[in-house]
Every structure is written in structure tokens, then in C-alpha cells.
C-alpha atoms as a PDB file:
ATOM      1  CA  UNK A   1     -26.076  36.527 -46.311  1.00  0.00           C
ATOM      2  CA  UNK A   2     -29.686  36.942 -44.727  1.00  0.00           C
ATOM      3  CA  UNK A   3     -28.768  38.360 -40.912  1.00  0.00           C
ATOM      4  CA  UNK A   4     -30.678  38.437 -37.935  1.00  0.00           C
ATOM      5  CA  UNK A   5     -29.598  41.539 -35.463  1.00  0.00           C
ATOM      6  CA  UNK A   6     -31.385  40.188 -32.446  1.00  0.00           C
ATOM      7  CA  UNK A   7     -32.663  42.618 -29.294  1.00  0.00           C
ATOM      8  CA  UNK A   8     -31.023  45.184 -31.267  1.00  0.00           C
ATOM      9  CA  UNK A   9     -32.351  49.034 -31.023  1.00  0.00           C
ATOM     10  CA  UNK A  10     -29.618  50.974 -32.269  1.00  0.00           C
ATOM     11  CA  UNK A  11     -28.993  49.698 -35.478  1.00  0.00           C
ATOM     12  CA  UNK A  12     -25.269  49.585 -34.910  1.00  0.00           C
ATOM     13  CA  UNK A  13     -24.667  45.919 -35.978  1.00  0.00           C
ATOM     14  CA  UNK A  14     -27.046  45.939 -38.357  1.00  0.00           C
ATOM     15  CA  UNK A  15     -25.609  48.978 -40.398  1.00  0.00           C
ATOM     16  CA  UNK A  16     -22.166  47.441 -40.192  1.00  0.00           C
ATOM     17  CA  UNK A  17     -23.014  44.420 -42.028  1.00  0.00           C
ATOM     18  CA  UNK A  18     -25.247  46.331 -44.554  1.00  0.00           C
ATOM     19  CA  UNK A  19     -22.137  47.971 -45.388  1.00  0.00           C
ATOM     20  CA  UNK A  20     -20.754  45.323 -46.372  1.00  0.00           C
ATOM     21  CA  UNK A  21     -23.596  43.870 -48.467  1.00  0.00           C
ATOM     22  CA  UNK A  22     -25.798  41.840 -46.600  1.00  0.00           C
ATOM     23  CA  UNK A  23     -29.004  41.204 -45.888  1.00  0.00           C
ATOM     24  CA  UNK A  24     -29.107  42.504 -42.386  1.00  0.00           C
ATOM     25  CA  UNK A  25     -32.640  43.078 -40.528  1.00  0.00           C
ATOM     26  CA  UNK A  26     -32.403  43.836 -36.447  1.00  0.00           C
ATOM     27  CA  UNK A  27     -35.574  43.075 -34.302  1.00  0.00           C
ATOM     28  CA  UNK A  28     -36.080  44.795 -31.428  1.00  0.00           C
ATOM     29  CA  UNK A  29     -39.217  45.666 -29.122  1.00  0.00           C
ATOM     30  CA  UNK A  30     -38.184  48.863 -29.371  1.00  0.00           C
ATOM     31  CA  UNK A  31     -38.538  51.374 -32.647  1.00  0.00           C
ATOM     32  CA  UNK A  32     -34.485  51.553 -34.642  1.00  0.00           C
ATOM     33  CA  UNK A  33     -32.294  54.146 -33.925  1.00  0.00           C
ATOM     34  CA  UNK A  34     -31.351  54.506 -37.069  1.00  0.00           C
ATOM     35  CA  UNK A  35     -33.303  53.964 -39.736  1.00  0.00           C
ATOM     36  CA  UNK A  36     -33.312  50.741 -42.120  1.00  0.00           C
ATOM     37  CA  UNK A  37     -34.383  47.307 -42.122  1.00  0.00           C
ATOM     38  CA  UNK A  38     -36.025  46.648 -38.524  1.00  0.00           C
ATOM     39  CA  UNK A  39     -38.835  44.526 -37.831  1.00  0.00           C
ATOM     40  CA  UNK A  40     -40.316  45.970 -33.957  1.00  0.00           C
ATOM     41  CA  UNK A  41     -41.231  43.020 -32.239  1.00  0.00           C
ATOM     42  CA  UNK A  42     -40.547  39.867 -30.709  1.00  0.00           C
ATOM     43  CA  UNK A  43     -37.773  38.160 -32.155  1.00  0.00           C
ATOM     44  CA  UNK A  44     -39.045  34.784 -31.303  1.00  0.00           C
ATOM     45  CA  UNK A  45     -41.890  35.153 -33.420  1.00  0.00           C
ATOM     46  CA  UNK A  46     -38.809  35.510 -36.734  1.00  0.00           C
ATOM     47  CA  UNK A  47     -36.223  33.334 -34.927  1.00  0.00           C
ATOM     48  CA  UNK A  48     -36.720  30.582 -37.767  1.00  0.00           C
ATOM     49  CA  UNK A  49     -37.366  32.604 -40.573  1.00  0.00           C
ATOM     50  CA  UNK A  50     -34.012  31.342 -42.834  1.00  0.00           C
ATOM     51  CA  UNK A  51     -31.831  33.060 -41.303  1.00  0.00           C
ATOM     52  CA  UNK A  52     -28.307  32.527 -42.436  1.00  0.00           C
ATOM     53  CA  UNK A  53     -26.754  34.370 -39.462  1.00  0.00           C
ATOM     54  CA  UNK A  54     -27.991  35.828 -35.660  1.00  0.00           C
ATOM     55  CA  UNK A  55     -26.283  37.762 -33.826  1.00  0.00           C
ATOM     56  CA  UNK A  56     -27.966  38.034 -30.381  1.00  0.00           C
ATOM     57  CA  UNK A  57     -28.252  40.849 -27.557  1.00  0.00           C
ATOM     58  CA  UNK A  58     -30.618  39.818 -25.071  1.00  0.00           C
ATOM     59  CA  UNK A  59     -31.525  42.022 -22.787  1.00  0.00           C
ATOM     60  CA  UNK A  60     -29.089  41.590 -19.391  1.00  0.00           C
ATOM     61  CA  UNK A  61     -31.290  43.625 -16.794  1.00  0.00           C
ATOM     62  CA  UNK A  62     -31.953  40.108 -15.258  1.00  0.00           C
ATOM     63  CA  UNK A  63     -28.078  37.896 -16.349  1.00  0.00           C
ATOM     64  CA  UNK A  64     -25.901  40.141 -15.604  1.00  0.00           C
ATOM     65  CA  UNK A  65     -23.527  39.906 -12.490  1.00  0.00           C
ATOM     66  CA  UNK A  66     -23.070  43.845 -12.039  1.00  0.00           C
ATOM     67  CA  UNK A  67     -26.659  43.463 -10.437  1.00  0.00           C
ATOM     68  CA  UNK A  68     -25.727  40.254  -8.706  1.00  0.00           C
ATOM     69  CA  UNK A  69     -26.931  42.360  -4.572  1.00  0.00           C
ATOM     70  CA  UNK A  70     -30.653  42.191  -6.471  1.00  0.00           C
ATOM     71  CA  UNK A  71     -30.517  38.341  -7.912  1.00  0.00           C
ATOM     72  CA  UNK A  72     -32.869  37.182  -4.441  1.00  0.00           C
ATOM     73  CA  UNK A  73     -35.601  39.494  -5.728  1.00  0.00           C
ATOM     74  CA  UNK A  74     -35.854  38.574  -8.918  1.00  0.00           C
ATOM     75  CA  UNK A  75     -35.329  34.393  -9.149  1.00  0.00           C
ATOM     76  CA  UNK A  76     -38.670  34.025 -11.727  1.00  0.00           C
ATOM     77  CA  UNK A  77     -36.952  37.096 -14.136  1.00  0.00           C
ATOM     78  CA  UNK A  78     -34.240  35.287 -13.702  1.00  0.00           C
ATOM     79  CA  UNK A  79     -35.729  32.008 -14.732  1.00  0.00           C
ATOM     80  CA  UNK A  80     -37.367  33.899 -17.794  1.00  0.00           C
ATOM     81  CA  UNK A  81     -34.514  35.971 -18.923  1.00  0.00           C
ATOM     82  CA  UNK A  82     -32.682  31.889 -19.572  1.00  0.00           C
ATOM     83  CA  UNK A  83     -34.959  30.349 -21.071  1.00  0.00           C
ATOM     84  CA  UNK A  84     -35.094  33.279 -23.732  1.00  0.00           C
ATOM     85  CA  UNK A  85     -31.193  32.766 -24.211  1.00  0.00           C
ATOM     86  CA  UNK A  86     -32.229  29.129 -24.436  1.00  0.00           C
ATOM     87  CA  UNK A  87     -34.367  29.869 -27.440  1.00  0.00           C
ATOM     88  CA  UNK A  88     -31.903  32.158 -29.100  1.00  0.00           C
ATOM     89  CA  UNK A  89     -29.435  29.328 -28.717  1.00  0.00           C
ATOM     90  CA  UNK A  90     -31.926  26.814 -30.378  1.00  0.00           C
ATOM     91  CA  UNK A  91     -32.029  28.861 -33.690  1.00  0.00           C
ATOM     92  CA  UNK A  92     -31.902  27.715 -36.708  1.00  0.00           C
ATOM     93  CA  UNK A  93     -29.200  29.577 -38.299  1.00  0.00           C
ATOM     94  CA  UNK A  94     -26.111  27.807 -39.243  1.00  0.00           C
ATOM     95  CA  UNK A  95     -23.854  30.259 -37.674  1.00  0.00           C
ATOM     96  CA  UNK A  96     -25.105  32.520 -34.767  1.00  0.00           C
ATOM     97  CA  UNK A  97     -23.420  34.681 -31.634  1.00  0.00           C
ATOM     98  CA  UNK A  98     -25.053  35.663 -27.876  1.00  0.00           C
ATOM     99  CA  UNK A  99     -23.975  38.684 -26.698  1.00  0.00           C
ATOM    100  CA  UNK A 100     -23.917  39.741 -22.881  1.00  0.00           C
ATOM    101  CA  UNK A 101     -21.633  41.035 -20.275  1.00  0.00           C
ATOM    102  CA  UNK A 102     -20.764  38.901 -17.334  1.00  0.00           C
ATOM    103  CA  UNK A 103     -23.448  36.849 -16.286  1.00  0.00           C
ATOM    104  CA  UNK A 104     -25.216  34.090 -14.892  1.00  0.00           C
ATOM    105  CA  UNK A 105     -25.356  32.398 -18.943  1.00  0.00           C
ATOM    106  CA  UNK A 106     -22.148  31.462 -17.787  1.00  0.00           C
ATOM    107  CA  UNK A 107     -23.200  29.178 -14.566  1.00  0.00           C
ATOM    108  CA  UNK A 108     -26.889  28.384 -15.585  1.00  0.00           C
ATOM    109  CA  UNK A 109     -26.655  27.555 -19.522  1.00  0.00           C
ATOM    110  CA  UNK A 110     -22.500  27.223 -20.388  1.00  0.00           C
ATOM    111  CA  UNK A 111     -19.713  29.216 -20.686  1.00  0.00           C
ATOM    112  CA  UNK A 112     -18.670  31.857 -23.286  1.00  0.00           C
ATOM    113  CA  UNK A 113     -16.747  30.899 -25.648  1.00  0.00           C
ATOM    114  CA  UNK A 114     -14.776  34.523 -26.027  1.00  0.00           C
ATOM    115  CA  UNK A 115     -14.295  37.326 -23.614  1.00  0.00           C
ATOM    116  CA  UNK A 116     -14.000  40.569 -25.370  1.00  0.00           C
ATOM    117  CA  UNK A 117     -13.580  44.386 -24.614  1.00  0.00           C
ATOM    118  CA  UNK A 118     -14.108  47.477 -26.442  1.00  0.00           C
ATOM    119  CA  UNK A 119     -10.273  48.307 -25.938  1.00  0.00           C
ATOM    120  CA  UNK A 120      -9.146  45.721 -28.222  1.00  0.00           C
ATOM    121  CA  UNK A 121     -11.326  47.499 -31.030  1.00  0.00           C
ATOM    122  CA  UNK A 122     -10.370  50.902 -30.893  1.00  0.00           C
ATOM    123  CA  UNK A 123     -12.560  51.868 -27.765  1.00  0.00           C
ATOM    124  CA  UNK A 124     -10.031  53.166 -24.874  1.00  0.00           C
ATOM    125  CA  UNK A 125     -12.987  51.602 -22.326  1.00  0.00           C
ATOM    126  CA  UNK A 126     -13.925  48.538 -20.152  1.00  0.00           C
ATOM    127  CA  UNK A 127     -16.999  46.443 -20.606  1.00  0.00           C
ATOM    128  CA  UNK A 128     -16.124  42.711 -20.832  1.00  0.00           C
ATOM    129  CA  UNK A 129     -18.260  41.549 -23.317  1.00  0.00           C
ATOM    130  CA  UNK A 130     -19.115  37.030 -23.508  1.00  0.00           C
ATOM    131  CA  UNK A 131     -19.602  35.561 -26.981  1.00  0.00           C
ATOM    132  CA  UNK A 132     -21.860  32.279 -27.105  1.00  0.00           C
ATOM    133  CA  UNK A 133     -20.204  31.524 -30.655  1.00  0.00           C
ATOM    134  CA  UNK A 134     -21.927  28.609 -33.169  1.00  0.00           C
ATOM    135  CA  UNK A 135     -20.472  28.079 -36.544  1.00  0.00           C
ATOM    136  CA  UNK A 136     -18.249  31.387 -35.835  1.00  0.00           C
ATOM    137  CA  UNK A 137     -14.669  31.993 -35.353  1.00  0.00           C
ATOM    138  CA  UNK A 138     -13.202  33.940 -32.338  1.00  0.00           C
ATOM    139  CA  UNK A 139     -13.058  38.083 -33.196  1.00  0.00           C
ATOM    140  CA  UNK A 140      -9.404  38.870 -33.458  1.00  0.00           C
ATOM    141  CA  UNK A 141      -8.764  42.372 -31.974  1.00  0.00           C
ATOM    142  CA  UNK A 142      -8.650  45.165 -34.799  1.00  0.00           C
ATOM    143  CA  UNK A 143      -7.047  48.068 -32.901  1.00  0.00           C
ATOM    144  CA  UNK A 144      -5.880  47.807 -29.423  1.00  0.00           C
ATOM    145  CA  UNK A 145      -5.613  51.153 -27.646  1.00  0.00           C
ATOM    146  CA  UNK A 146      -4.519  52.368 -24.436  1.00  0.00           C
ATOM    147  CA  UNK A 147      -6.785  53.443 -21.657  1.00  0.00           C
ATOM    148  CA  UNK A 148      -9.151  51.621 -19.586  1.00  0.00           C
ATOM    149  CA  UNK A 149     -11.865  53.932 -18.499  1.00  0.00           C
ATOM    150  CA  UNK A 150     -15.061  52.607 -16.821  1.00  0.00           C
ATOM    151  CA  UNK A 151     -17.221  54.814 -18.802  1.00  0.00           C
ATOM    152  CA  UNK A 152     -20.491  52.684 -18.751  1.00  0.00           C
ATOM    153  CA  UNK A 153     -20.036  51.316 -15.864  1.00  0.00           C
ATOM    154  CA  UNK A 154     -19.854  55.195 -14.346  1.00  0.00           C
ATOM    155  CA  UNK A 155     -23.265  56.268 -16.040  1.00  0.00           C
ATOM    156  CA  UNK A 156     -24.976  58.415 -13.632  1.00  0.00           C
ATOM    157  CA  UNK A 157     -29.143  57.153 -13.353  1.00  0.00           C
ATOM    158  CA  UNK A 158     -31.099  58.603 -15.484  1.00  0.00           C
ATOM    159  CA  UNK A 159     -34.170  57.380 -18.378  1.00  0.00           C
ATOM    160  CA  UNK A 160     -31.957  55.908 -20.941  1.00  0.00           C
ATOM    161  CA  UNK A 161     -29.186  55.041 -18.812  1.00  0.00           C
ATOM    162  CA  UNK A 162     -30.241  51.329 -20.119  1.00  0.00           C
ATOM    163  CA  UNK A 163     -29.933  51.959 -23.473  1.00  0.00           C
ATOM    164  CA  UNK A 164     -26.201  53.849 -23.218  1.00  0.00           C
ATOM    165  CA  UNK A 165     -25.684  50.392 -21.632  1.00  0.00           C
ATOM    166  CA  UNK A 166     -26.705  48.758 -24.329  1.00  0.00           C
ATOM    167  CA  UNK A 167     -25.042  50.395 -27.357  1.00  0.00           C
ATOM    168  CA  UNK A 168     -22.503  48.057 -29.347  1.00  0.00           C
ATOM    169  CA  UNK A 169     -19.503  49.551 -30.118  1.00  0.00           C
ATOM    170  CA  UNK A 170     -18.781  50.464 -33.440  1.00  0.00           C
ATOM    171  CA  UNK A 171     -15.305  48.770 -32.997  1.00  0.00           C
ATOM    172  CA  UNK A 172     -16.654  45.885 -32.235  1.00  0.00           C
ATOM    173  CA  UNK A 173     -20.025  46.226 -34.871  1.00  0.00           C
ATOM    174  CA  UNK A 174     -16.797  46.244 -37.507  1.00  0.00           C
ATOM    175  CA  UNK A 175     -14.795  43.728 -36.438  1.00  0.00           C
ATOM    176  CA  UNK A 176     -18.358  41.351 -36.293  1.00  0.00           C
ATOM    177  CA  UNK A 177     -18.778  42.202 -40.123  1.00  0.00           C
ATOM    178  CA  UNK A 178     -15.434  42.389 -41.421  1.00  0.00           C
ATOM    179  CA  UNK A 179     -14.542  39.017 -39.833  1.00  0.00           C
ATOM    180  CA  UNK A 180     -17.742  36.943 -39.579  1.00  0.00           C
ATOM    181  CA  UNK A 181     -19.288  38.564 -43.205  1.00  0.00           C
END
């Protein structure tokens, strides 16, 4: 399959379905992470480009509810940040998944259609994860491990504390290409 890795900097995804023999390209603004297939831009400009599968990570700086005590400040970010989940949501893959923690998808656009977290793939930590699935089944946990640390959530500031954010788990990259490749 031809697969779309959408707002996707660290190559994670992307890698895990190459592994398994597809024809996986991420698109990010940012350069890859790891090296391979990865157009830097803006995914809207390839969103249509016969893709047979997306899977989507748009950026939650403005969606997510862990910064719900800044949401008054930034209505028209806000307002932006939806309508780009809007047009991820309107492509024209056959089978596609949005990515994003808790947020206000749920209340402006619809609700998720799966609630995942890194502990059911092997990950012994807490981030609860919404899928926006189309086409795709529910992931069906791989390796569910004790512990329940708030690692992420506990990231002290600093430069990239964004992109630590950010990072897919490799449990969860797998179970994405062993179950939906």
C-alpha cells in the first residue's frame, strides 16, 4: 500500500510500516528524524495524491485539553487548528486515522472512535491517545504492561519539550502496521 504519515517528524510510523513492505512517505514541516522517504512540507499540498492510507498527527498545541486554562487566548488558533483536522478528515484515502490526545476534536468536529494508551502496547506510561478511524478497525492491545507513569505529561520545559510530546510510541507504531498493513 501507498501510505501517508501525516505531521509526522520522527519517522516512527513511517519506518514501522516500511518494515513491513509498504509504500510509506511521512510529511512533516519539519526535516525526518530518521532518515527515509519524507517529503518537508505542507501536507495539504499531497493530501490527494493516491494515497491508499493516512495516518494523521496534527499538531495539538491548539486541541488539546491539557492546555484547556489558555483556550480564551487563543479562539482564532483554535478555529485554524479544526479546520486543518477538517481537511485531513476530507482525504481521499479509502482508509485513514487522526491522531491526538484529548481534545476539543471531540466537542467541535465528533468523537473518537478509540481511546488508546501506550500501556496497552508495551509502554508502562499514560498518554490517552483518540483515534478518528475511516475504513480501519479498532487497534487491539499487543502487550499490556503494568505501570502507569505520567512520563510526558512530567516533561520539565525546555526547546524540544514539544517534540518528546509528540513522539509515537513504537508500541503503538507496531500495532498500527501489524494490524492495519
Amino acid at each position: 500500500m501507498k501510505i501517508l504519515i501525516a505531521c509526522e517528524f520522527s519517522g516512527i510510523v513511517r519506518e514501522a510500516f516500511k518494515a513491513k513492505g509498504h509504500d510509506a512517505w511521512s510529511c512533516d514541516l519539519l526535516p525526518t528524524e530518521i532518515p527515509g522517504q519524507h517529503i518537508q512540507g505542507d501536507v495539504l499540498s499531497i493530501l490527494d495524491d493516491n494515497w491508499d492510507m493516512m495516518i494523521a498527527h496534527p499538531p495539538c498545541t491548539h486541541l488539546a485539553v491539557s492546555g484547556a486554562r489558555w483556550f480564551k487566548n487563543k479562539q482564532k488558533e483554535q478555529t485554524e487548528a479544526l479546520e486543518f483536522v477538517k481537511h485531513l478528515m476530507r482525504a481521499k484515502a479509502l482508509k485513514w486515522c487522526i491522531e491526538n490526545p484529548i481534545s476539543i476534536i471531540s466537542t467541535h468536529i465528533c468523537k473518537p472512535d478509540q481511546i488508546i494508551q501506550p500501556w496497552m502496547f508495551g509502554h508502562g506510561e499514560t498518554k490517552a491517545t483518540c483515534l478518528w478511524l475511516k475504513g480501519l478497525p479498532k487497534l487491539v492491545p499487543t502487550n499490556i504492561v503494568e505501570g502507569r507513569e505520567h512520563r510526558i505529561h512530567k516533561l520539565p520545559p525546555n526547546p524540544n519539550r514539544g517534540k518528546e510530546r509528540s513522539r509515537t510510541f513504537y508500541g503503538i507504531a507496531q500495532a498500527m502496521a501489524e494490524q492495519w498493513g
